[in-house]
C-alpha atoms as a PDB file:
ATOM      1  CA  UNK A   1       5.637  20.767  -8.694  1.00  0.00           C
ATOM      2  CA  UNK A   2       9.284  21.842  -9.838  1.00  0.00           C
ATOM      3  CA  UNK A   3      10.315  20.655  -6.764  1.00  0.00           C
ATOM      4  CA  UNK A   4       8.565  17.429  -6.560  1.00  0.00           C
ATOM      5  CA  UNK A   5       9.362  16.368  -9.981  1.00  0.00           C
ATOM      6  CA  UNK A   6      13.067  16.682  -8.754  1.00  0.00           C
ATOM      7  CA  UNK A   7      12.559  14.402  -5.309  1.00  0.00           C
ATOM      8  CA  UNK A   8      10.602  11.815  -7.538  1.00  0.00           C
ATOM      9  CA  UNK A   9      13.835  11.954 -10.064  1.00  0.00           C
ATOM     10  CA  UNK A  10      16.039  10.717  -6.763  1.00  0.00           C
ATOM     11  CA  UNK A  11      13.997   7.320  -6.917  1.00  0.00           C
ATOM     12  CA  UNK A  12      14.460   7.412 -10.557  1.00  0.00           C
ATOM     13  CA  UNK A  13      10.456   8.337 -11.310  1.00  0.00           C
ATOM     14  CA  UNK A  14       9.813  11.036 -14.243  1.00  0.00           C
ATOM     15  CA  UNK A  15       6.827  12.814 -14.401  1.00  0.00           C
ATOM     16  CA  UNK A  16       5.614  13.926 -16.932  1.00  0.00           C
ATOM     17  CA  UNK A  17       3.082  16.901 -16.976  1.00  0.00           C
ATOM     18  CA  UNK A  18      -0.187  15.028 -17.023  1.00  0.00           C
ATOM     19  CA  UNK A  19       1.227  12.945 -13.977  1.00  0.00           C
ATOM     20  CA  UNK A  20       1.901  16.044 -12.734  1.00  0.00           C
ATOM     21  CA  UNK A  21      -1.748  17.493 -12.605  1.00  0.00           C
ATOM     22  CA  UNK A  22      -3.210  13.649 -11.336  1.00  0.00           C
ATOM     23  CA  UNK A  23      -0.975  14.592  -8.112  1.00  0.00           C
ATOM     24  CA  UNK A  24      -1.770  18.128  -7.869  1.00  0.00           C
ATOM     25  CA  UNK A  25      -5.747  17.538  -8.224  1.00  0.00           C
ATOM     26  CA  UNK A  26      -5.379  14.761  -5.607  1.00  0.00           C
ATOM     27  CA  UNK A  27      -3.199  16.910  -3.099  1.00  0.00           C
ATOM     28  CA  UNK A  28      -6.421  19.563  -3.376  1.00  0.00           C
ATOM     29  CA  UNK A  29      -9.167  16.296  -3.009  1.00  0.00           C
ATOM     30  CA  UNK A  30      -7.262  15.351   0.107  1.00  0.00           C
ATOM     31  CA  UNK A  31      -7.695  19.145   2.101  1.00  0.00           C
ATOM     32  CA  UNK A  32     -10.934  19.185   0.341  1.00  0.00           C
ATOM     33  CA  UNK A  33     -12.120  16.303   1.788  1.00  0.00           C
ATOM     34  CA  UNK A  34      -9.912  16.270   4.868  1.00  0.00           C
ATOM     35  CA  UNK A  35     -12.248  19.192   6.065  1.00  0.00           C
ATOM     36  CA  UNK A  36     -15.023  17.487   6.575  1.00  0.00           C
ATOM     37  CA  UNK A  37     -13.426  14.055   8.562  1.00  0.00           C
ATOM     38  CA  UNK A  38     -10.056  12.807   9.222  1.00  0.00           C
ATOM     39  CA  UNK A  39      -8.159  11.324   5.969  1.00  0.00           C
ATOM     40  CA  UNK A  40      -4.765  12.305   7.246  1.00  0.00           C
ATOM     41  CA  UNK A  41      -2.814  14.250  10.123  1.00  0.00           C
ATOM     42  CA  UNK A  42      -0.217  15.575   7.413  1.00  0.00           C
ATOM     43  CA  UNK A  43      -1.800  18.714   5.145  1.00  0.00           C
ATOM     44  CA  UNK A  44       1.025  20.522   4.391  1.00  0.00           C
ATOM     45  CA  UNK A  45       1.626  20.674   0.422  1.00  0.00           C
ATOM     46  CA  UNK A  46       5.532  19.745   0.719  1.00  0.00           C
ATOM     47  CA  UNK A  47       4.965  17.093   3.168  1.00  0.00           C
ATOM     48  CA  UNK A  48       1.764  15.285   1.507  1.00  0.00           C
ATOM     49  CA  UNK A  49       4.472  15.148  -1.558  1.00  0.00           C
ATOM     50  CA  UNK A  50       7.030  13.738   0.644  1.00  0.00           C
ATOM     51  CA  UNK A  51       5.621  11.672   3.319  1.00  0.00           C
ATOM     52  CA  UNK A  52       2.658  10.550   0.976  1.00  0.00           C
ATOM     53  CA  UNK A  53       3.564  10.614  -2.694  1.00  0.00           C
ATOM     54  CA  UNK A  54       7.059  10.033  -2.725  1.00  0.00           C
ATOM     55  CA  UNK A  55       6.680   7.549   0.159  1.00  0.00           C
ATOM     56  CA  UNK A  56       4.153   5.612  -1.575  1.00  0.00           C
ATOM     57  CA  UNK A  57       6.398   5.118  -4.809  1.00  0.00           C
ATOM     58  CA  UNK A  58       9.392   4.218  -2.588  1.00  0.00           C
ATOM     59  CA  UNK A  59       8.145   0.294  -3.134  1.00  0.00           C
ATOM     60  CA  UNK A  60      10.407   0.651  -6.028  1.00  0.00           C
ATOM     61  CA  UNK A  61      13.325   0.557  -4.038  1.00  0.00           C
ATOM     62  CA  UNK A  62      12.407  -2.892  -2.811  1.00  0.00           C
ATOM     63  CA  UNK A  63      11.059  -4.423  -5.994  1.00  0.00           C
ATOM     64  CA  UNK A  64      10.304  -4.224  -9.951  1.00  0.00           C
ATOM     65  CA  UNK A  65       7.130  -3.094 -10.081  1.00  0.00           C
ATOM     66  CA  UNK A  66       6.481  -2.885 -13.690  1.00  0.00           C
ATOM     67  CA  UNK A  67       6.631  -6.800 -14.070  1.00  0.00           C
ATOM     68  CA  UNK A  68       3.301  -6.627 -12.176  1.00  0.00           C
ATOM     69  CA  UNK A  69      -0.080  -7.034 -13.891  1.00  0.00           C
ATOM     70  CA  UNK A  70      -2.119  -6.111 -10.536  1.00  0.00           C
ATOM     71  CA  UNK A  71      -1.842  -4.935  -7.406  1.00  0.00           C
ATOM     72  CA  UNK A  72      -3.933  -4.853  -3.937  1.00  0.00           C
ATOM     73  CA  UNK A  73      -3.595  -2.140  -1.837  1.00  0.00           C
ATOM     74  CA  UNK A  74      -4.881  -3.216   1.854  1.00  0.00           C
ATOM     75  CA  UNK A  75      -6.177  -0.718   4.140  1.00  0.00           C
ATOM     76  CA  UNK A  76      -5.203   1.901   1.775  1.00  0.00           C
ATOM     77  CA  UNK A  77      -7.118   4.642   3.884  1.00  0.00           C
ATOM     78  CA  UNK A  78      -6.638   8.011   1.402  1.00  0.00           C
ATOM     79  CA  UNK A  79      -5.242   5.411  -1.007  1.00  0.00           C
ATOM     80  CA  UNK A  80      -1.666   5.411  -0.058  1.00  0.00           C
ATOM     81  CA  UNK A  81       0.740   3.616  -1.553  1.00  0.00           C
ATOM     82  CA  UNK A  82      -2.241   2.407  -4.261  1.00  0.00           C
ATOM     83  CA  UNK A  83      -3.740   5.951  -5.895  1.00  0.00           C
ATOM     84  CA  UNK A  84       0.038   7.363  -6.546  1.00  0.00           C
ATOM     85  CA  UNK A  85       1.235   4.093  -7.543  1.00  0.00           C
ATOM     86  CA  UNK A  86      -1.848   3.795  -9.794  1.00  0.00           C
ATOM     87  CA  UNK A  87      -0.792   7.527 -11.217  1.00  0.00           C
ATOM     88  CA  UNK A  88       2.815   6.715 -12.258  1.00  0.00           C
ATOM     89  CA  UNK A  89       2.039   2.917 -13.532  1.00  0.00           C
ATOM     90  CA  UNK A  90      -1.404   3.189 -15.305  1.00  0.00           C
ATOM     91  CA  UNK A  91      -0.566  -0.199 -16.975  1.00  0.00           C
ATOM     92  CA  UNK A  92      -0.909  -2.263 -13.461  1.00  0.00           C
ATOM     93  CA  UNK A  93      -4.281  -3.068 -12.658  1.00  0.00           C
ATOM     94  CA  UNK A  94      -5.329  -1.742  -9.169  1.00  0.00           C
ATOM     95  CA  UNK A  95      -7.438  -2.860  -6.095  1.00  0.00           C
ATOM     96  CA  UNK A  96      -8.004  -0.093  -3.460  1.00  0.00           C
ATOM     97  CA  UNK A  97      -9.343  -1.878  -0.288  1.00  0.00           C
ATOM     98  CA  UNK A  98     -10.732   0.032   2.709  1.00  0.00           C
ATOM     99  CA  UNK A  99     -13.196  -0.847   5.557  1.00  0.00           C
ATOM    100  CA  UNK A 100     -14.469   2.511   5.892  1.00  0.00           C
ATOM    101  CA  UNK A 101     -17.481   3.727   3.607  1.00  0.00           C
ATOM    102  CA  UNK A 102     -16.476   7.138   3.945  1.00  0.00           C
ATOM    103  CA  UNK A 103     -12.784   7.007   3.038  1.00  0.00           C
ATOM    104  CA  UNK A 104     -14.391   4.421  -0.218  1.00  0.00           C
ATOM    105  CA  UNK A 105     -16.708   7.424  -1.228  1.00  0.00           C
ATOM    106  CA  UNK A 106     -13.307   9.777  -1.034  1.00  0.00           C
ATOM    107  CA  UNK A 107     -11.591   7.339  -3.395  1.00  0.00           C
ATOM    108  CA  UNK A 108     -14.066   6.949  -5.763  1.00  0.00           C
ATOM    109  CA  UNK A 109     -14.076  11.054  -6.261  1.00  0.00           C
ATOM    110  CA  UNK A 110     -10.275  10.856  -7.047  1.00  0.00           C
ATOM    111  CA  UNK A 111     -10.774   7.616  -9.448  1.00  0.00           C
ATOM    112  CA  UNK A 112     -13.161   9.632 -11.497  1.00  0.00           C
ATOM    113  CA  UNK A 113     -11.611  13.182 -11.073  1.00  0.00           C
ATOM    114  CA  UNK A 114      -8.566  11.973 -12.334  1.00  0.00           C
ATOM    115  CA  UNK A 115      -9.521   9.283 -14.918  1.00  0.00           C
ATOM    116  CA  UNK A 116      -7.745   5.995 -13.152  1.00  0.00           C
ATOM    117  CA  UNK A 117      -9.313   3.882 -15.083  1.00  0.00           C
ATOM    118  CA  UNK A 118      -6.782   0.839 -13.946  1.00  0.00           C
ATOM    119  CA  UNK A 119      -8.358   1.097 -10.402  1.00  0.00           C
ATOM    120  CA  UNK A 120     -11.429  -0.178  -8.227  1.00  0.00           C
ATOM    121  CA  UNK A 121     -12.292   0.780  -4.604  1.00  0.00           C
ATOM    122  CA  UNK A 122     -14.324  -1.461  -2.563  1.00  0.00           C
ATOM    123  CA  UNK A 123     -15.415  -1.148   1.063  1.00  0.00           C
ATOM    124  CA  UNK A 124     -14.995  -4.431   3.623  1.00  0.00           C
ATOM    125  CA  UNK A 125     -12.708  -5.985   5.887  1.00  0.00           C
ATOM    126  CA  UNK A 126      -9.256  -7.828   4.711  1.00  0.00           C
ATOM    127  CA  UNK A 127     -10.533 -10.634   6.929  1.00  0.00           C
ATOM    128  CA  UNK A 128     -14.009 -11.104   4.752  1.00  0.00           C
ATOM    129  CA  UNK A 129     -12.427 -10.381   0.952  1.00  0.00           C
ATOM    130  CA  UNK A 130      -9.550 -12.250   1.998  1.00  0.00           C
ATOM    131  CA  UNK A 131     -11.640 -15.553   1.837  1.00  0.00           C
ATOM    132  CA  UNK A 132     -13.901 -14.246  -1.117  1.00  0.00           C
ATOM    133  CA  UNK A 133     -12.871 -13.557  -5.032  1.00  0.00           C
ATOM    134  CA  UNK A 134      -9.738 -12.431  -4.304  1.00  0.00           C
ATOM    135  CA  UNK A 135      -8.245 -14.731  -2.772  1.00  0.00           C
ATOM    136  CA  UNK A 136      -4.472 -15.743  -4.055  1.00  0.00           C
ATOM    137  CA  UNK A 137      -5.539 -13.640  -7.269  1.00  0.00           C
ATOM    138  CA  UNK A 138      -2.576 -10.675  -7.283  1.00  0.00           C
ATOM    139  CA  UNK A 139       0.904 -10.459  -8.049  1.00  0.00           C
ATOM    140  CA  UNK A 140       1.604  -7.788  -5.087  1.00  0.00           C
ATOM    141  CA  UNK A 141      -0.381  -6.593  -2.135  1.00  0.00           C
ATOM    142  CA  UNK A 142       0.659  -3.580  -0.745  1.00  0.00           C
ATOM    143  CA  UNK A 143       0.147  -2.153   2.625  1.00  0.00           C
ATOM    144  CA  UNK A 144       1.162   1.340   4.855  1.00  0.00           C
ATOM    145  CA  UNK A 145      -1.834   0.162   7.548  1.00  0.00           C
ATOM    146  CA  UNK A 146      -0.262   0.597  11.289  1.00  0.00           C
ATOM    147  CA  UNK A 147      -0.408  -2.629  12.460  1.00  0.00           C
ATOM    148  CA  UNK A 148       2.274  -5.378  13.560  1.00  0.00           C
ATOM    149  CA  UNK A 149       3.798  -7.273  10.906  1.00  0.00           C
ATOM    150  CA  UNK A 150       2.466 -10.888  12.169  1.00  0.00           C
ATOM    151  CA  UNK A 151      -0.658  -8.817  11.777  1.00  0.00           C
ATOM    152  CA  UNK A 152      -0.998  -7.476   8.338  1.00  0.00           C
ATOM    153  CA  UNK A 153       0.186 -10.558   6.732  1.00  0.00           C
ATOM    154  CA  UNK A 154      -2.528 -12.586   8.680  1.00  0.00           C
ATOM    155  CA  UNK A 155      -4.658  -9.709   6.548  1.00  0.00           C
ATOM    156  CA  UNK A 156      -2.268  -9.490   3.486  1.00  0.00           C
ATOM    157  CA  UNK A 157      -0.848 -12.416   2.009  1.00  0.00           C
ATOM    158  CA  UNK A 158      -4.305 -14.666   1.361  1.00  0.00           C
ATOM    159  CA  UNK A 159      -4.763 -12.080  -1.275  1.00  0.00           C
ATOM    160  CA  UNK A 160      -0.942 -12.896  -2.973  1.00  0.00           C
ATOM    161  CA  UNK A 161      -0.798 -15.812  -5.730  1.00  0.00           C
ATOM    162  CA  UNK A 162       2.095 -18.421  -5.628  1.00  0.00           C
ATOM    163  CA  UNK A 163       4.717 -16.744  -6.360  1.00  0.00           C
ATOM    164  CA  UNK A 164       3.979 -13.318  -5.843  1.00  0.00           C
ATOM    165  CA  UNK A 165       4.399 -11.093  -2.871  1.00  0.00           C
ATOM    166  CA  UNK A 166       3.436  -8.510  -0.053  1.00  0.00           C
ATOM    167  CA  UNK A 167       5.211  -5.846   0.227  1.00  0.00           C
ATOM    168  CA  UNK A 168       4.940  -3.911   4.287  1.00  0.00           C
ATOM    169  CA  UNK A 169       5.642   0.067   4.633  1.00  0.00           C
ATOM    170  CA  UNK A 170       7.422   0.296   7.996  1.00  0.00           C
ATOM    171  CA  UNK A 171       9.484   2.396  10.029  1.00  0.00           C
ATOM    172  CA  UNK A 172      13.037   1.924  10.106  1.00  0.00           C
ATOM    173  CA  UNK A 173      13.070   0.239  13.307  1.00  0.00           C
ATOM    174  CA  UNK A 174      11.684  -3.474  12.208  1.00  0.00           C
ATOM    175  CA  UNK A 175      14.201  -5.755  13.124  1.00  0.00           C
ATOM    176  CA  UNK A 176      11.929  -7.305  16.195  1.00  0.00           C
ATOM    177  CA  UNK A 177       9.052  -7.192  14.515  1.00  0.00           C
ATOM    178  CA  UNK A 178      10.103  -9.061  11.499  1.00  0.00           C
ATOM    179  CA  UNK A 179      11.814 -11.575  14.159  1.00  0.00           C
ATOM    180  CA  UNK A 180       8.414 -11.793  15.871  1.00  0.00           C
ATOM    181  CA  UNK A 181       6.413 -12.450  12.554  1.00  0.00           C
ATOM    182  CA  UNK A 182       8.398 -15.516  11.611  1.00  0.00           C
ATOM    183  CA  UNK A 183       6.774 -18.108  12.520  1.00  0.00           C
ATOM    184  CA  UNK A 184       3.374 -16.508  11.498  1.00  0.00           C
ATOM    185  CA  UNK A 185       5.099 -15.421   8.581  1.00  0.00           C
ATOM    186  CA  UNK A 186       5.957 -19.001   7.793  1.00  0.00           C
ATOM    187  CA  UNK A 187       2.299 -20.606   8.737  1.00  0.00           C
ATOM    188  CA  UNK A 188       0.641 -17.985   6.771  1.00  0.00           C
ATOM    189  CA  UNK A 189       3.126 -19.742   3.579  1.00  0.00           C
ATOM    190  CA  UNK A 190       4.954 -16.908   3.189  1.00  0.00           C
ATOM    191  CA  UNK A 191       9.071 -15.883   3.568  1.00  0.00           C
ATOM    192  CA  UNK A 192      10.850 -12.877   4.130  1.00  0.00           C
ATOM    193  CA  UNK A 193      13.212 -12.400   1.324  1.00  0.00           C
ATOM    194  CA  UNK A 194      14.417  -8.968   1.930  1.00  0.00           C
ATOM    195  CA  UNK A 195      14.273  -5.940   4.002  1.00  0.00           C
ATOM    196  CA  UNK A 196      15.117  -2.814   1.940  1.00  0.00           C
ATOM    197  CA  UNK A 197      15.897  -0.046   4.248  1.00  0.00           C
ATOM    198  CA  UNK A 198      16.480   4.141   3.037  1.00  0.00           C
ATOM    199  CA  UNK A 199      15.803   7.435   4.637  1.00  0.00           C
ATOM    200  CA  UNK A 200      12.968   9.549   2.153  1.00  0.00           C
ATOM    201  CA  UNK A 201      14.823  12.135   0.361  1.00  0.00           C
ATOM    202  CA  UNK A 202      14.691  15.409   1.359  1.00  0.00           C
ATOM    203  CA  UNK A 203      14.130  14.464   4.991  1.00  0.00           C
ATOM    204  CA  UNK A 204      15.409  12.270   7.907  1.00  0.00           C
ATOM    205  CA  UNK A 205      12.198  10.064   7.988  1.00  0.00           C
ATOM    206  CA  UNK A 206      14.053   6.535   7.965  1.00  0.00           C
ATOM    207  CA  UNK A 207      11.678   3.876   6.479  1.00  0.00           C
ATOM    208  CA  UNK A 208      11.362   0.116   5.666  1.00  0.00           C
ATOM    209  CA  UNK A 209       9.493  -2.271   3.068  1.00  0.00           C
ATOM    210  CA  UNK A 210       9.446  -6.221   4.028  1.00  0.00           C
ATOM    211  CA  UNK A 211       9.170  -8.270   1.332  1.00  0.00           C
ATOM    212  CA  UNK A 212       7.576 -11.255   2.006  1.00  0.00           C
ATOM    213  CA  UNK A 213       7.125 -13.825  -0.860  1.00  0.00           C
ATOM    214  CA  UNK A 214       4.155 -16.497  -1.054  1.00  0.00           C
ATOM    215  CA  UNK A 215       6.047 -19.941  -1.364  1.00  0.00           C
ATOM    216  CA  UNK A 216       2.885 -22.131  -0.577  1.00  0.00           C
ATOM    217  CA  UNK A 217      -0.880 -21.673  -0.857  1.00  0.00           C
ATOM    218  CA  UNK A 218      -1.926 -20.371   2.761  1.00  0.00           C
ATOM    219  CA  UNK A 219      -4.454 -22.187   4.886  1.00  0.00           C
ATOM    220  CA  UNK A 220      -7.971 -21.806   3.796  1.00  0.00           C
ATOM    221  CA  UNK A 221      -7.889 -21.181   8.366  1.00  0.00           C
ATOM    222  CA  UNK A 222      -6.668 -17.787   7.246  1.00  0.00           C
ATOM    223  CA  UNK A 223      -7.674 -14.747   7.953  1.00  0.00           C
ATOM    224  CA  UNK A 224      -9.377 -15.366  10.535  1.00  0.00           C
ATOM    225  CA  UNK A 225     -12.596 -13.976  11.428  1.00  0.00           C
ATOM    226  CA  UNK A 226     -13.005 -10.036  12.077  1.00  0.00           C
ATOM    227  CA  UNK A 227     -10.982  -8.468  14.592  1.00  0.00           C
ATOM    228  CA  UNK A 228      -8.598 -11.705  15.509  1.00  0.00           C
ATOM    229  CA  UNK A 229      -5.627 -10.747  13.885  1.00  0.00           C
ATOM    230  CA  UNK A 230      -5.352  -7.392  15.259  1.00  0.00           C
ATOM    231  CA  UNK A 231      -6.468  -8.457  18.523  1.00  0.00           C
ATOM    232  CA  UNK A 232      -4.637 -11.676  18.485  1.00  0.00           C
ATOM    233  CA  UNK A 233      -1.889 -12.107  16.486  1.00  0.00           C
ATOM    234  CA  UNK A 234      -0.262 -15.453  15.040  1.00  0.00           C
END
């Protein structure tokens, strides 16, 4: 933990020792659970702190997250970037969404076993909650899902209030795809106001987060019903 307490110091995170034992109980929930179906390809302790943890708290490269009051975390899977974001900013209110039961029921366990009270799992589709209660009702959504950019903000920005924004995990490679997603980007009421780019410390794994601010209320047309974003993008 020596170690990773020393990566997270290269984004400028401290932990302190209770943070500490949050993200060593949730590294042992993950294999744990990972045993009995598929949470994640990536097991290895240094690399889960790495390509996981540290990547999940990179968003504050890209943006000041402590001005945020709440946060949706969209097809957060094992609850990256949400759970560790949740563990180093316990004042920002939470939303872990995931459209697998199982992966819900994993989240929950962590939520309880390490006391996040400032966070709530719930199992559905983007494209359903997306029209429901929380629509337009957070400052960020958040997002490391693998899909195409024109894509997850189809899925992403309905949940963002004027003014706030949705912030995409990507490779380092995303100059087409953020040229593909502009006119989606725009129809969906959304702009692109930056594109931070870094390499992870400690490891040549170059990354991206696209910032896309919500400049106008988007369409009550979007998201479209289950399956049509990813199958048919804007």
């Amino acid at each position: 933990m020596s170690e990773l307490k020393d990566l997270f110091k290269e984004i400028n995170i401290e932990l302190d020792g209770d943070k500490e034992v949050k993200f060593q109980r949730y590294y042992e929930l993950l294999i744990e659970w990972n045993s009995k179906f598929n949470l994640t390809a990536i097991t290895d302790y240094d690399e889960v702190m790495i390509k996981h943890f540290l990547d999940s708290l990179s968003i504050i490269k890209a943006v000041d997250i402590k001005t945020c009051s709440n946060l949706i975390d969209v097809g957060t899977g094992a609850g990256f970037p949400g759970i560790p974001i949740a563990i180093v900013f316990p004042d920002i209110k939470i939303t872990l969404l995931d459209s697998l039961n199982k992966r819900v029921s994993f989240l929950n366990e962590v939520i309880d076993e390490l006391g996040l009270v400032n966070v709530k799992a719930f199992h559905g589709r983007a494209e359903d909650y997306g029209r429901g209660e929380f629509r337009e009702k957070y400052d960020i959504c958040v997002s490391r899902a693998v899909a195409n950019l024109s894509t997850l903000t189809e899925l992403c920005l309905p949940f963002v209030k004027m003014g706030g924004f949705f912030a995409a995990y990507k490779s380092e490679k995303v100059r087409e795809e953020v040229e593909s997603a502009d006119k989606a980007i725009d129809l969906l009421g959304g702009k692109i106001s930056e594109v931070v780019n870094f390499v992870l410390p400690s490891t040549d794994y170059d990354r991206s987060i696209v910032i896309i601010n919500k400049i106008k209320e988007t369409s009550m047309k979007y998201p479209r019903k289950a399956g049509t974003p990813s199958k048919q993008p804007l």
